[in-house]
Protein backbone atom coordinates (compact mmCIF):
# COMPACT_ATOMS: atom_id res chain seq x y z
CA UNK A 1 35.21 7.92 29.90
CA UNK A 2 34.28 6.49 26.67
CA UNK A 3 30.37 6.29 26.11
CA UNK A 4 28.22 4.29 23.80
CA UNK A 5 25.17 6.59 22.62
CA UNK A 6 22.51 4.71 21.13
CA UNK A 7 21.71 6.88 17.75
CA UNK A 8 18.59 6.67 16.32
CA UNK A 9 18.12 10.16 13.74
CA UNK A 10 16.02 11.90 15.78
CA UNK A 11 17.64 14.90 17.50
CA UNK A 12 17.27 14.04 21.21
CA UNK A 13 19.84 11.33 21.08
CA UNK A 14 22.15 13.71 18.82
CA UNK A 15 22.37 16.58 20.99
CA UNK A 16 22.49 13.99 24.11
CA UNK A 17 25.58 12.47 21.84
CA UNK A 18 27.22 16.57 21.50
CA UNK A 19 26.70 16.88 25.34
CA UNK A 20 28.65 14.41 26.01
CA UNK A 21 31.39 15.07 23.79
CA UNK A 22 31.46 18.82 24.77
CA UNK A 23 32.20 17.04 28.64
CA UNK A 24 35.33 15.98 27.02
CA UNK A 25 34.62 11.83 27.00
CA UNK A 26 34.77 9.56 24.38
CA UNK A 27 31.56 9.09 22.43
CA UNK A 28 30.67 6.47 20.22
CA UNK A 29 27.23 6.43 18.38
CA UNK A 30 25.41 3.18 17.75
CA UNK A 31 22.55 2.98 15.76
CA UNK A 32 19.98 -0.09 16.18
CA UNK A 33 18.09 -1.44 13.40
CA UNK A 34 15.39 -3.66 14.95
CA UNK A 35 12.73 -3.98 12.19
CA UNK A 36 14.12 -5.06 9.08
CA UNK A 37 10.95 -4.12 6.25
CA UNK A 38 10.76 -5.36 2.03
CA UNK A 39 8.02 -3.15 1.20
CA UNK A 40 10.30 0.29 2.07
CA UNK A 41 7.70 1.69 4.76
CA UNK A 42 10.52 1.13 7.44
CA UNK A 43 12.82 4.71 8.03
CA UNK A 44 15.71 2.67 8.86
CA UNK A 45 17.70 3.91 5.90
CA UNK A 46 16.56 7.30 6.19
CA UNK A 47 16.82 7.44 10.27
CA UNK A 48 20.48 6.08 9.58
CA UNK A 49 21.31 8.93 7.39
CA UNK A 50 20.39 11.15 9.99
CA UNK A 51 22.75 9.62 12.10
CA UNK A 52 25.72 9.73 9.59
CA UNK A 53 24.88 13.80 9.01
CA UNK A 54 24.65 14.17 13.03
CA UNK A 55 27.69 11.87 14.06
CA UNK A 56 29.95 13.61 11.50
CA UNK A 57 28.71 17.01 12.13
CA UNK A 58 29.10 16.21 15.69
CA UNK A 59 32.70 14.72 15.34
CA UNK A 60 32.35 10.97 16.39
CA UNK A 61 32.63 7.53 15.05
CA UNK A 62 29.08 5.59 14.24
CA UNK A 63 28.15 1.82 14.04
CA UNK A 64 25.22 0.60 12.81
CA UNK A 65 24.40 -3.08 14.50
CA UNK A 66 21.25 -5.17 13.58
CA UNK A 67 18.91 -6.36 16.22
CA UNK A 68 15.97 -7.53 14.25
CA UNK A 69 16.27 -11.14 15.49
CA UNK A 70 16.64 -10.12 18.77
CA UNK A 71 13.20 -7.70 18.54
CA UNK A 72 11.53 -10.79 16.95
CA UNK A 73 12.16 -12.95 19.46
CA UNK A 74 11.93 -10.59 22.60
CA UNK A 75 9.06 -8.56 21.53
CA UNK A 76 7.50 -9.00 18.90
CA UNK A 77 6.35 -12.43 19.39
CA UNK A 78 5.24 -10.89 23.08
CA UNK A 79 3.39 -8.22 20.95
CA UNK A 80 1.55 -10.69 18.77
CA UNK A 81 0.74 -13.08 21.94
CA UNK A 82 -0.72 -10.10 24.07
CA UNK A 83 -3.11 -9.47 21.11
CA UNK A 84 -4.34 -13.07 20.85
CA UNK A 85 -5.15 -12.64 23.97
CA UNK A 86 -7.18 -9.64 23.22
CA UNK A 87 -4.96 -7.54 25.68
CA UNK A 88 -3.37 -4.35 24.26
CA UNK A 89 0.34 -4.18 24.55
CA UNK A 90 2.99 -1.68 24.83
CA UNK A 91 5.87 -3.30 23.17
CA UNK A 92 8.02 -0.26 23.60
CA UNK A 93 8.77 -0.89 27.23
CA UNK A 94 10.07 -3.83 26.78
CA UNK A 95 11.93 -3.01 23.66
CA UNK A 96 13.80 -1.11 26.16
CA UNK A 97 14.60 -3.58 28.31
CA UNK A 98 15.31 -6.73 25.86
CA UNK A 99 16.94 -4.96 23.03
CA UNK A 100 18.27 -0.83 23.88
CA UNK A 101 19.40 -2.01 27.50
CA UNK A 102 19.84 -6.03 26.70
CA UNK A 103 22.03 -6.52 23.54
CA UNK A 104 22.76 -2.60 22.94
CA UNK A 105 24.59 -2.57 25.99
CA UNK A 106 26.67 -6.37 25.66
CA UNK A 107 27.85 -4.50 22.13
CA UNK A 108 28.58 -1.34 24.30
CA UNK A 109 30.92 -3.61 26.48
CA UNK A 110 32.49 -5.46 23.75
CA UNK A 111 33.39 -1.70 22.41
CA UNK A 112 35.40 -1.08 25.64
CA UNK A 113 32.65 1.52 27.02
CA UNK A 114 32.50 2.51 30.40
CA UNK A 115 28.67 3.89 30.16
CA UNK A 116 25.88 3.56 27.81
CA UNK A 117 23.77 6.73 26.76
CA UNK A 118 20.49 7.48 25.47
CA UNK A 119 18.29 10.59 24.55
CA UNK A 120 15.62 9.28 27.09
CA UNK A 121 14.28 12.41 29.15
CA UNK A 122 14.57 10.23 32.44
CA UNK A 123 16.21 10.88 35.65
CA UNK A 124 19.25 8.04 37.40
CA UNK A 125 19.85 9.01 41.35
CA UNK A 126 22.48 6.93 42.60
CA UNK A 127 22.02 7.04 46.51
CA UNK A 128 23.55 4.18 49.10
CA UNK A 129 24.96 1.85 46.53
CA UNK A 130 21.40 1.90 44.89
CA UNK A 131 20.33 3.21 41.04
CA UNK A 132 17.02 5.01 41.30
CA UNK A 133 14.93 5.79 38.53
CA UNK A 134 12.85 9.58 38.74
CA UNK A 135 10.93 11.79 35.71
CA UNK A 136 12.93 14.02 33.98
CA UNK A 137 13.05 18.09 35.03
CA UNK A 138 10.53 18.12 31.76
CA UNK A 139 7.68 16.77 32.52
CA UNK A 140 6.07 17.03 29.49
CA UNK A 141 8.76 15.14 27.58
CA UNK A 142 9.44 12.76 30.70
CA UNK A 143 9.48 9.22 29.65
CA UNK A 144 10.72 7.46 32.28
CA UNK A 145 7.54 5.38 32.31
CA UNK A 146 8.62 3.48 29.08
CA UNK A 147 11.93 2.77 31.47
CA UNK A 148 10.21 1.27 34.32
CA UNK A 149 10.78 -2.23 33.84
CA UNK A 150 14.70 -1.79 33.73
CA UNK A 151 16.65 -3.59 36.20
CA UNK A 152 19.30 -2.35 38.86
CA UNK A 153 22.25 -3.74 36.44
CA UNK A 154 20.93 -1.81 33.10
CA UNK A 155 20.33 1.86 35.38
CA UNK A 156 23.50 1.64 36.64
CA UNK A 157 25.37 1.54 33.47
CA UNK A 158 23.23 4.28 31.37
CA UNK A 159 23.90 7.88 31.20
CA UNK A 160 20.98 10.39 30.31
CA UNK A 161 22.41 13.68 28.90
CA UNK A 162 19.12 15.13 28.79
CA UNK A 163 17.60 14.73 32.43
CA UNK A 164 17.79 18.20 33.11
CA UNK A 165 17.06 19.74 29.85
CA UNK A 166 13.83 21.00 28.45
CA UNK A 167 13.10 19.93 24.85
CA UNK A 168 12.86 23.85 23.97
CA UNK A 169 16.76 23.78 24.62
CA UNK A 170 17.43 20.73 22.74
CA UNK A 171 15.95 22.17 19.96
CA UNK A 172 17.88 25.29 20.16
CA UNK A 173 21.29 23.04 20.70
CA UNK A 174 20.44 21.51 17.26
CA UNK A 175 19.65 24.51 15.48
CA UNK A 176 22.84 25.91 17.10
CA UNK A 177 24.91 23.13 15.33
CA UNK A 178 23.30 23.25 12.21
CA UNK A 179 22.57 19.86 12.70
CA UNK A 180 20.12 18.13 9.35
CA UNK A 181 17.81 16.58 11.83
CA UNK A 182 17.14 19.95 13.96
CA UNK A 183 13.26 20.10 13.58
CA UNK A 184 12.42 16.43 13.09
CA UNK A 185 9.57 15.35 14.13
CA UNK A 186 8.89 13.33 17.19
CA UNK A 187 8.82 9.82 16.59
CA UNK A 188 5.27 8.68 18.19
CA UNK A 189 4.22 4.91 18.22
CA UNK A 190 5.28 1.60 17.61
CA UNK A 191 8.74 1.83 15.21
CA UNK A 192 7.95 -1.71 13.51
CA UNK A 193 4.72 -0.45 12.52
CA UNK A 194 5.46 3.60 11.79
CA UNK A 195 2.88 5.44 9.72
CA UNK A 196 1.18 2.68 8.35
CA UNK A 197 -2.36 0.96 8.70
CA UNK A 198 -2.33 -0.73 11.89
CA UNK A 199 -5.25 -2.96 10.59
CA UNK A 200 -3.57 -3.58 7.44
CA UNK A 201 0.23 -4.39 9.20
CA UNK A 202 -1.85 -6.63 12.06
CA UNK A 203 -3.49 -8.56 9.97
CA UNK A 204 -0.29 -10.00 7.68
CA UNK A 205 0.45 -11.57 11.51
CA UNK A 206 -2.67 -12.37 12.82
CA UNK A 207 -5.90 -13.57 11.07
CA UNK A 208 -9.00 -11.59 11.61
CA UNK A 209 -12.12 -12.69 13.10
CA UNK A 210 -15.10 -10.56 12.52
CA UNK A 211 -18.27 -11.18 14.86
CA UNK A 212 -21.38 -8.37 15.99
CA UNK A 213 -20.68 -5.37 17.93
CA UNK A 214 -23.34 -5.48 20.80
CA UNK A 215 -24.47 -2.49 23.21
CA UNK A 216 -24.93 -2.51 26.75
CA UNK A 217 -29.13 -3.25 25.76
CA UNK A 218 -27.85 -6.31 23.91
CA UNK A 219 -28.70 -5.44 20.47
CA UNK A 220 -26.26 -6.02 17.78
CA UNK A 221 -25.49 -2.66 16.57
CA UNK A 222 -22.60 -3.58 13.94
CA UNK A 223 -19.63 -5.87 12.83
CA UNK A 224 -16.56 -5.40 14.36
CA UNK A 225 -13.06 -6.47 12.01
CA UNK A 226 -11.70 -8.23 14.42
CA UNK A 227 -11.20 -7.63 18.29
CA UNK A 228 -7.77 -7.24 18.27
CA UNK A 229 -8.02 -3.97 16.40
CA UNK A 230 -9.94 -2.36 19.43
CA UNK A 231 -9.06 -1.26 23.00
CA UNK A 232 -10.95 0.18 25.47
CA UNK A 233 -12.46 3.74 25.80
CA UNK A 234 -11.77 3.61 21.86
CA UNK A 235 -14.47 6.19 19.86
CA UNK A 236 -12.86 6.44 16.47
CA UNK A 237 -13.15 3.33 13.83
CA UNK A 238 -16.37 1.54 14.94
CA UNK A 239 -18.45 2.64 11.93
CA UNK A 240 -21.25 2.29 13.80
CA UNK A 241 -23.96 4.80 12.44
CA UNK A 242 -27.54 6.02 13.37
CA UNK A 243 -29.90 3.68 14.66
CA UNK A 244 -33.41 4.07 16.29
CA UNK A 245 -33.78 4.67 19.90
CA UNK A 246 -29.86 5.66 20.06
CA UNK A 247 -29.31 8.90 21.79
CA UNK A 248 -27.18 10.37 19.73
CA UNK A 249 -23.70 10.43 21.90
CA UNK A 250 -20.66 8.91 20.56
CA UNK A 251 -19.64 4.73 21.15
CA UNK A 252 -16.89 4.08 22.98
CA UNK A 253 -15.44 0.36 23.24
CA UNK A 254 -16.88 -1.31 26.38
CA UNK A 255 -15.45 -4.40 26.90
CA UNK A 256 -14.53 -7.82 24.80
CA UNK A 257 -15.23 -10.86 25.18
CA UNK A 258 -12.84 -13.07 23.55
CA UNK A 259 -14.83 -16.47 23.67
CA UNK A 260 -17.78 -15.18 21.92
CA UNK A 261 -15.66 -12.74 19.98
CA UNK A 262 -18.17 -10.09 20.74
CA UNK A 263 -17.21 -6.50 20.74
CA UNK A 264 -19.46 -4.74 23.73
CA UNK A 265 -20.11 -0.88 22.96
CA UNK A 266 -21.70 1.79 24.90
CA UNK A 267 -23.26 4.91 23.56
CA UNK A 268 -22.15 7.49 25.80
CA UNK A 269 -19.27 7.05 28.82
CA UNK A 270 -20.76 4.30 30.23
CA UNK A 271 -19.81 3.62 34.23
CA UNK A 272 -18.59 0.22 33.69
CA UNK A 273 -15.78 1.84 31.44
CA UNK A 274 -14.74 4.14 34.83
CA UNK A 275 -12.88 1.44 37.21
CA UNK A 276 -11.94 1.64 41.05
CA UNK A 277 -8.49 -0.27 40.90
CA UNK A 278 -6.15 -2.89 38.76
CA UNK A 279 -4.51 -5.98 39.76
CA UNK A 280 -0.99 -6.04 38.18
CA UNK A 281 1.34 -8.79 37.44
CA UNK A 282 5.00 -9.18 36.35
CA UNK A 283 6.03 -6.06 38.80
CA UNK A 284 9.81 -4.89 38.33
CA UNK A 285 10.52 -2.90 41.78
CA UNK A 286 12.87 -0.02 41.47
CA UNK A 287 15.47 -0.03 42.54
CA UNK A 288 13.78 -3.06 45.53
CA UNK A 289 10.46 -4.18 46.72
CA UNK A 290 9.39 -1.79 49.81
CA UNK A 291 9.43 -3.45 53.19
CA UNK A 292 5.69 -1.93 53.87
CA UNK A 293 2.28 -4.46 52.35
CA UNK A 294 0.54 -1.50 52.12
CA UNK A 295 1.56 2.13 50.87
CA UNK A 296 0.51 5.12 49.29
CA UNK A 297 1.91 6.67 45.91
CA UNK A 298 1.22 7.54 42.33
CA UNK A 299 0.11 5.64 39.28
CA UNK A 300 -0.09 6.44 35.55
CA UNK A 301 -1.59 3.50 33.57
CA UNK A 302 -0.38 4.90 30.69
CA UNK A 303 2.04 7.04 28.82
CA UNK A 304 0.45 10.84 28.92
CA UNK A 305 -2.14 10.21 31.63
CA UNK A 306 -1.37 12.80 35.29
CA UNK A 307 -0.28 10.97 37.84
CA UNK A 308 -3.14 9.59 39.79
CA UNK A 309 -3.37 9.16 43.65
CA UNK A 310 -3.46 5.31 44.75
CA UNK A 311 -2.76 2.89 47.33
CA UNK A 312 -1.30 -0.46 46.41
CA UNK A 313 -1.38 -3.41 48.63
CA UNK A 314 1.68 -6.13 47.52
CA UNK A 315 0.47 -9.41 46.91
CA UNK A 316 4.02 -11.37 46.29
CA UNK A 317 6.95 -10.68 44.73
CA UNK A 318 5.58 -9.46 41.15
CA UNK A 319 2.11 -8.78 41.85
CA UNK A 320 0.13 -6.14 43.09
CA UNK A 321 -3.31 -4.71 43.73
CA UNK A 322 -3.72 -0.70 42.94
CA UNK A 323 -6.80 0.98 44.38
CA UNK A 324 -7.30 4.82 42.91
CA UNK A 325 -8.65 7.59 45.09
CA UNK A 326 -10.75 8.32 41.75
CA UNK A 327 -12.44 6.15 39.84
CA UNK A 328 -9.95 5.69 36.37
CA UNK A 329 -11.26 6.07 32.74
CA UNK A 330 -10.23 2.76 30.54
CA UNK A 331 -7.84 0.80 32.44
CA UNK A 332 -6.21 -1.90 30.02
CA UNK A 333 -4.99 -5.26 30.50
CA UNK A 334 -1.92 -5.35 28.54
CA UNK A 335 -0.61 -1.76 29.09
CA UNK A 336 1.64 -1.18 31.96
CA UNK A 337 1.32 0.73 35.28
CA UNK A 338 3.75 2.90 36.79
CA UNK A 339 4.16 3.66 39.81
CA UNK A 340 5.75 7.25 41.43
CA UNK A 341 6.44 9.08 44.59
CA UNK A 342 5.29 12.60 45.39
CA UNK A 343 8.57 13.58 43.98
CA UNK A 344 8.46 11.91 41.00
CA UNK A 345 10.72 8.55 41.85
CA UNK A 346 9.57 5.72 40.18
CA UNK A 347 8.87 2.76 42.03
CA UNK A 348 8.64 0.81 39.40
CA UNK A 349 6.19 -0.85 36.83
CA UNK A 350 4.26 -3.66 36.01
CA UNK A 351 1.42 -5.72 33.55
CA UNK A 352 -2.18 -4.49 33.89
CA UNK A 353 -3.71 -7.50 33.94
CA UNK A 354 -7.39 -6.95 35.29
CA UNK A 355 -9.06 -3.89 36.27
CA UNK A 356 -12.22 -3.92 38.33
CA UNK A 357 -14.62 -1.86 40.34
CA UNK A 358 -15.65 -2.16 43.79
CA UNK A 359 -18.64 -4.25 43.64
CA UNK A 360 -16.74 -6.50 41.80
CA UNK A 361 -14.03 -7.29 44.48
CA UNK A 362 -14.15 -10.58 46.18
């Protein structure tokens, strides 16, 4: 078969490229540019290198193809819109499905390949004419929650190399080779923005309003920068120092309130940051929407959290209410939740677009 592996320097998706060659197909690697940066604080150029040491190394052809429009359009305007809104997104899932699984695989096609690969450490069942979705035999490096709003179409034409490998191995693979990129570092975070100031990269997109920090008392206990720089359970970056009658405990971000561009703080874990249940919005079901209204599963509501014992209660098509069995720490609108089966199959994800607590529910 010939397969279309999409490249990107680091040394998941190179060893997932050898894998596949070693299992005697055709392999192709395409490398994605979707950030396109003056100032040269972008890795592009040097991610690409990588790719031209691994590919050749490896003993394939390599494209490079530039998506930047495409991850404008798609996602980064999404990205700045969610922040307006004082939401906190996670532009990475749907990077995945508008521009690694959207135009990544039409070029794929236009190549002549038969399958699409990826260094993902995610799990595809195919099981009565139906693409499931499941976490990846390591769970630690399991990232099948950034995949979750992929659609039946996308699943079924993507390979992953590395669903039953631990990263341990990969590494060793690498090292085995010789290949340049063998110990790289992880990538972590948003590409676009990389090791930058996220303040400083924000706020060339979005003017900053400043306004009071204000505890749970109602006293104004600082100035915030702006309350898109924020999210909640946040300790780090308030710069909110000593101040009579505190208690000494840490501040954690509360709450904001977007109209009065107040930032709410709380000194200490306050119980109105601990929530009961989430409704969600723009739900992609995986691999359909389950006949029952009412069921029992797992939810992360985001990336590293354990999986957390729920019930969710389908309201229509893309919506859905998630009530934990234990209270959750920082739910945020914006972020996504995932849903999972005992055995790790993923249902599916969707928008977190209010969380609330019992008292609360109408």
């Amino acid at each position: 078969m010939k397969i279309v592996v999409g490249v990107s320097g680091g040394v998941d998706s190179a060893v997932a490229a050898y894998l596949l060659k070693q299992q005697g197909h055709e392999v192709i690697g395409l490398f994605m540019v979707n950030w396109e940066e003056k100032d040269g604080t972008c890795t592009a150029e040097e991610d690409f290198e990588d790719v031209k040491r691994g590919c050749n190394k490896i003993g394939i052809p390599y494209f490079s193809v530039n998506y930047a429009k495409e991850y404008y359009d798609r996602v980064f305007t999404y990205f700045l819109d969610e922040y307006k809104k004082g939401r906190t997104p996670n532009p990475d899932v749907l990077c995945n499905r508008e521009v690694k699984f959207g135009p990544f695989l039409e070029q794929a096609k236009k190549l002549g390949a038969d399958y699409i690969a990826t260094g993902h450490y995610a799990k595809k069942i195919v099981k009565d004419g139906k693409v499931y979705l499941a976490k990846a035999d390591d769970l630690n490096k399991d990232q099948s929650y950034f995949l979750n709003q992929l659609s039946q179409a996308q699943l079924a034409s993507v390979i992953f190399p590395l669903e039953n490998i631990e990263k341990p191995e990969v590494r060793r693979i690498a090292n085995e080779l010789e290949l340049s990129n063998a110990n790289k570092k992880d990538s972590t975070g948003i590409c676009f923005i990389g090791e930058r100031n996220f303040k400083k990269f924000l706020k060339e997109f979005l003017p900053a309003q400043p306004g009071d920090i204000v505890d749970t008392e109602g006293r104004v206990v600082g100035q915030h920068d702006g309350l898109m720089y924020y999210t909640l359970g946040q300790r780090r970056g308030l710069n909110i120092g000593g101040m009579k009658g505190g208690n000494g405990e840490r501040w954690f971000v509360l709450k904001k309130d977007i109209e009065k561009n107040i930032l709410y703080v709380s000194q200490g874990e306050d119980d109105e940051l601990f929530t009961d249940g989430l409704y969600a919005t723009d739900f992609n079901w995986i691999p359909e929407k389950p006949k029952e209204k009412e069921f029992e599963c797992f939810a992360k509501t985001r990336y590293r959290q354990p999986d957390q014992a729920c019930k969710v209660t389908i309201i229509n098509d893309t919506e859905i209410k998630v009530d934990f069995a234990e209270k959750q720490r920082a739910v945020t609108p914006g972020q996504f939740v995932v849903l999972y089966s005992e055995d790790g199959i993923c249902y599916g994800g969707g928008i977190i677009d209010k969380a609330f607590s019992c008292k609360e529910k109408k």
